[in-house]
C-alpha atoms as a PDB file:
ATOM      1  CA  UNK A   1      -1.718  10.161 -25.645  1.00  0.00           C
ATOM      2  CA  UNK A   2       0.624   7.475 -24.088  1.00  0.00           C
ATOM      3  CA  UNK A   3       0.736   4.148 -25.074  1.00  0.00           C
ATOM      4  CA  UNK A   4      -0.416   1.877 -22.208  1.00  0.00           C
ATOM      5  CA  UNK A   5       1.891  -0.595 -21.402  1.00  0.00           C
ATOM      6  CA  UNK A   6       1.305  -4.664 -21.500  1.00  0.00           C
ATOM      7  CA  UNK A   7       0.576  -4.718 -18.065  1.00  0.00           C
ATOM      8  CA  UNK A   8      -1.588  -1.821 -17.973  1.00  0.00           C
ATOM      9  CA  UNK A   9      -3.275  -3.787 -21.047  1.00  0.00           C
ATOM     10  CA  UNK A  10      -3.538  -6.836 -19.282  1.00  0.00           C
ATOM     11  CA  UNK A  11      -5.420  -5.563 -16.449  1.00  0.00           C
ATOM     12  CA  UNK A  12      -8.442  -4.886 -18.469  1.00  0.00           C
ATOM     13  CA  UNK A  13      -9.361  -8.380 -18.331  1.00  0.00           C
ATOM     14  CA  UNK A  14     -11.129  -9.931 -15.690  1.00  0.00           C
ATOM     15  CA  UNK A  15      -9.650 -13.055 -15.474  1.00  0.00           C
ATOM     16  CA  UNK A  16      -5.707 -11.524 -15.502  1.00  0.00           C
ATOM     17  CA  UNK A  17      -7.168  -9.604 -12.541  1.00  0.00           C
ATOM     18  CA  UNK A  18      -8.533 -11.945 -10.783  1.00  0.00           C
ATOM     19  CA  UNK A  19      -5.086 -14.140 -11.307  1.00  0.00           C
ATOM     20  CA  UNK A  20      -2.887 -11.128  -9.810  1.00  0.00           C
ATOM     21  CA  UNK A  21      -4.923 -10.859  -6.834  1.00  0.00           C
ATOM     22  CA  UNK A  22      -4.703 -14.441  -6.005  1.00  0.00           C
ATOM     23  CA  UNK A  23      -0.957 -14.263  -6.810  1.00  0.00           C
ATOM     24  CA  UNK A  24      -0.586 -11.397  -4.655  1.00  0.00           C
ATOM     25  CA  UNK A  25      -2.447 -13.261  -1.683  1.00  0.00           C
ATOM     26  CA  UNK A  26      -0.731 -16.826  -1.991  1.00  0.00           C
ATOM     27  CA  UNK A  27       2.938 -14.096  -1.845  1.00  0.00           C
ATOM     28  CA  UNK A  28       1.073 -12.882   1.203  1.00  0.00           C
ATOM     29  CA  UNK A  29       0.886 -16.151   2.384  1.00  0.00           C
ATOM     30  CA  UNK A  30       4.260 -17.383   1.489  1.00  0.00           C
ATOM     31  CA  UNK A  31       5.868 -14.574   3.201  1.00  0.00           C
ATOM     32  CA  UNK A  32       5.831 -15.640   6.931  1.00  0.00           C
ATOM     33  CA  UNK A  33       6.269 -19.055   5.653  1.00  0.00           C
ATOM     34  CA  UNK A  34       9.741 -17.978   4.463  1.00  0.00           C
ATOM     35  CA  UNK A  35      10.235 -15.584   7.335  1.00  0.00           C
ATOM     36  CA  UNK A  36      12.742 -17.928   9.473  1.00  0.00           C
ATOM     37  CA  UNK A  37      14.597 -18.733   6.228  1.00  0.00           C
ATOM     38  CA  UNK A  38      18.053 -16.469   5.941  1.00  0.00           C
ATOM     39  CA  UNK A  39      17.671 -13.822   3.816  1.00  0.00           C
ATOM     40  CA  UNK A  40      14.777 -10.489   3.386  1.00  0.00           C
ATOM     41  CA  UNK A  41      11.956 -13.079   2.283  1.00  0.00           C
ATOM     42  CA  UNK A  42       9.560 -11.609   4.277  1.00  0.00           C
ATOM     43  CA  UNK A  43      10.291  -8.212   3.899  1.00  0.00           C
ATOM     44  CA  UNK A  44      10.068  -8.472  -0.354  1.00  0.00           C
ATOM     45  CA  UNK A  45       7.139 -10.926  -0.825  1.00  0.00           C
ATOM     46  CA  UNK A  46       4.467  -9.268   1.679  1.00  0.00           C
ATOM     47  CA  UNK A  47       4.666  -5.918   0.361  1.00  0.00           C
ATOM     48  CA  UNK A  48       4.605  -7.489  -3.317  1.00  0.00           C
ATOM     49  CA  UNK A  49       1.439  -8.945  -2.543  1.00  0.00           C
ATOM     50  CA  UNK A  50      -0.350  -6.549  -0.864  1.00  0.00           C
ATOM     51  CA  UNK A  51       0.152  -4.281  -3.465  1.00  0.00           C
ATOM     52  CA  UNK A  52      -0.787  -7.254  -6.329  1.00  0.00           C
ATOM     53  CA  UNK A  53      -3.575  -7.538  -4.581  1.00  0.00           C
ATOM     54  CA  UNK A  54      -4.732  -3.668  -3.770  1.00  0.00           C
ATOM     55  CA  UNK A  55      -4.041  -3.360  -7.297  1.00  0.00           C
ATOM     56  CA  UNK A  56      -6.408  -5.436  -8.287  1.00  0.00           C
ATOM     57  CA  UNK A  57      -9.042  -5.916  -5.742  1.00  0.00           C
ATOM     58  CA  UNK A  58     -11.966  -2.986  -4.829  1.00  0.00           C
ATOM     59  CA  UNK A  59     -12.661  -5.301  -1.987  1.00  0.00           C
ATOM     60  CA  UNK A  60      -9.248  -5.866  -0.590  1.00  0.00           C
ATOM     61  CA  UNK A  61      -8.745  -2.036  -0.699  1.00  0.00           C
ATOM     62  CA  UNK A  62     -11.521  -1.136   1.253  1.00  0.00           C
ATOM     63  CA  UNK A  63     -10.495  -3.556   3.800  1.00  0.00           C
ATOM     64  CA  UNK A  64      -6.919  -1.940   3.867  1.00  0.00           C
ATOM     65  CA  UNK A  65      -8.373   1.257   4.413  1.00  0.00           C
ATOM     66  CA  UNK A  66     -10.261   0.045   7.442  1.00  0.00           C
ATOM     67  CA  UNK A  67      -6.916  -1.348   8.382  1.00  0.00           C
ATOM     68  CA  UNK A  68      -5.318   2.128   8.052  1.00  0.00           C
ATOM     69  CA  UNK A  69      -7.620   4.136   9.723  1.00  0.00           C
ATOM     70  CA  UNK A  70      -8.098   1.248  13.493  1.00  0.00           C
ATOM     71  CA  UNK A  71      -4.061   0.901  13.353  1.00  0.00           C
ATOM     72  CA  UNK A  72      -2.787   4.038  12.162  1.00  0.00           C
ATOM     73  CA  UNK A  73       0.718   2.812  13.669  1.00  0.00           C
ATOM     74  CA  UNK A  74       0.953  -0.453  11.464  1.00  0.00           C
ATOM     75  CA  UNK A  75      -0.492   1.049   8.881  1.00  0.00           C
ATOM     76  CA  UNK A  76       2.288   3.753   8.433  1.00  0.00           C
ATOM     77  CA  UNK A  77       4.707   0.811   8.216  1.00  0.00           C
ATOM     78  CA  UNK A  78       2.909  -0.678   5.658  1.00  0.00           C
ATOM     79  CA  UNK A  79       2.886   1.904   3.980  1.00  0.00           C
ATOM     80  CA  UNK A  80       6.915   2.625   3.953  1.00  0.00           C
ATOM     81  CA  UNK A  81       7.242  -0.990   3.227  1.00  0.00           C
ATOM     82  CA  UNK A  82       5.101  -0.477  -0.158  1.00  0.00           C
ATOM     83  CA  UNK A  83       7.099   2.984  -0.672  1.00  0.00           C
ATOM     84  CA  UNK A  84       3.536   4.847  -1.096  1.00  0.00           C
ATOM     85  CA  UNK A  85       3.808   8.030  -2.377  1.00  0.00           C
ATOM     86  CA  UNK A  86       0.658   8.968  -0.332  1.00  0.00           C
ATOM     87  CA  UNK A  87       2.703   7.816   2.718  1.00  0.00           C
ATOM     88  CA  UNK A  88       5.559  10.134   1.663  1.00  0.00           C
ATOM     89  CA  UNK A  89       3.681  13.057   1.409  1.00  0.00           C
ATOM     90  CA  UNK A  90       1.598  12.888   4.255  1.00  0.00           C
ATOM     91  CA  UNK A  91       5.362  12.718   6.409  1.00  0.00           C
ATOM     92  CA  UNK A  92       6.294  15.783   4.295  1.00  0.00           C
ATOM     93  CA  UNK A  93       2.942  18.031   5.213  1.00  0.00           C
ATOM     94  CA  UNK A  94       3.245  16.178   8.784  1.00  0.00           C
ATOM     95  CA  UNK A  95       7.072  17.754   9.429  1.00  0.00           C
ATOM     96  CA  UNK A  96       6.315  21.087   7.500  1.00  0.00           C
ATOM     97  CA  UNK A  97       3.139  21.544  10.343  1.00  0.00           C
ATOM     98  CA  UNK A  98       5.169  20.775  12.953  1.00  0.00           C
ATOM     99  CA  UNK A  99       8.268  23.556  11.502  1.00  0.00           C
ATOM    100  CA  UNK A 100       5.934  25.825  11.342  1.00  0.00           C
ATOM    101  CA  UNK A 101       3.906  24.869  14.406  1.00  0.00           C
ATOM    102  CA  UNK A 102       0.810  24.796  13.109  1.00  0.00           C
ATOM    103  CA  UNK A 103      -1.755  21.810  13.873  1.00  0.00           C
ATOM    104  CA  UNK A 104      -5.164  21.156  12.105  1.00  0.00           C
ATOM    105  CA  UNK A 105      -7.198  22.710  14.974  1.00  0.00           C
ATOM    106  CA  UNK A 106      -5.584  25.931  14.404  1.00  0.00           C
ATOM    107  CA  UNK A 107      -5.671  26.087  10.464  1.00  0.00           C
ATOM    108  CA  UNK A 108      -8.378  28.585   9.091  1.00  0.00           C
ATOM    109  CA  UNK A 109     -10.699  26.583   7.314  1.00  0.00           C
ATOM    110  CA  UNK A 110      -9.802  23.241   9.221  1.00  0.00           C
ATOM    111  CA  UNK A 111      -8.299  20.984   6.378  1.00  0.00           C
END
């Protein structure tokens, strides 16, 4: 078996949990804050705390999954911001239907 790493450790605890969600919502805060400032500000710190905070929040995922699914456009860029390998594979399936010209109405067994 692996050994976990610190961080992974970390997260065990409650209160270290509860810490890197706030931290990842005051970055989400910060973000637009620095947005006029030269420099990618924006563009690092938002997607560093949204995932701080999806991390380590039930709550605050099950709101971004109500996010996903009302704005499915804005919710694609979110996730290419966060690099989500979810993200990148649904693209993948996505361009291999449409190669091979096949939509999920006229699949088989419908999935």
């Amino acid at each position: 078996m692996a050994k976990r790493s610190l961080y992974q450790r970390l997260r065990t605890n409650p209160q270290v949990r509860t810490g890197l969600f706030c931290f990842g919502v005051l970055l989400m805060i910060a973000a637009p804050l620095l947005g006029p400032l030269p420099g990618p500000g924006f563009i690092i710190l938002f997607p560093a705390g949204l995932m701080l905070s999806l991390q380590n929040s039930e709550w605050a995922k099950r709101v971004y999954v109500r996010f996903k699914r009302r704005h499915p456009r804005y919710a694609g860029w979110t996730d290419r911001l966060m690099r989500r390998s979810s993200a990148a594979r649904r693209r993948e399936r996505e361009a291999q239907e449409a190669i091979d010209g096949e939509t999920p109405e006229k699949r088989p067994n419908g999935n």
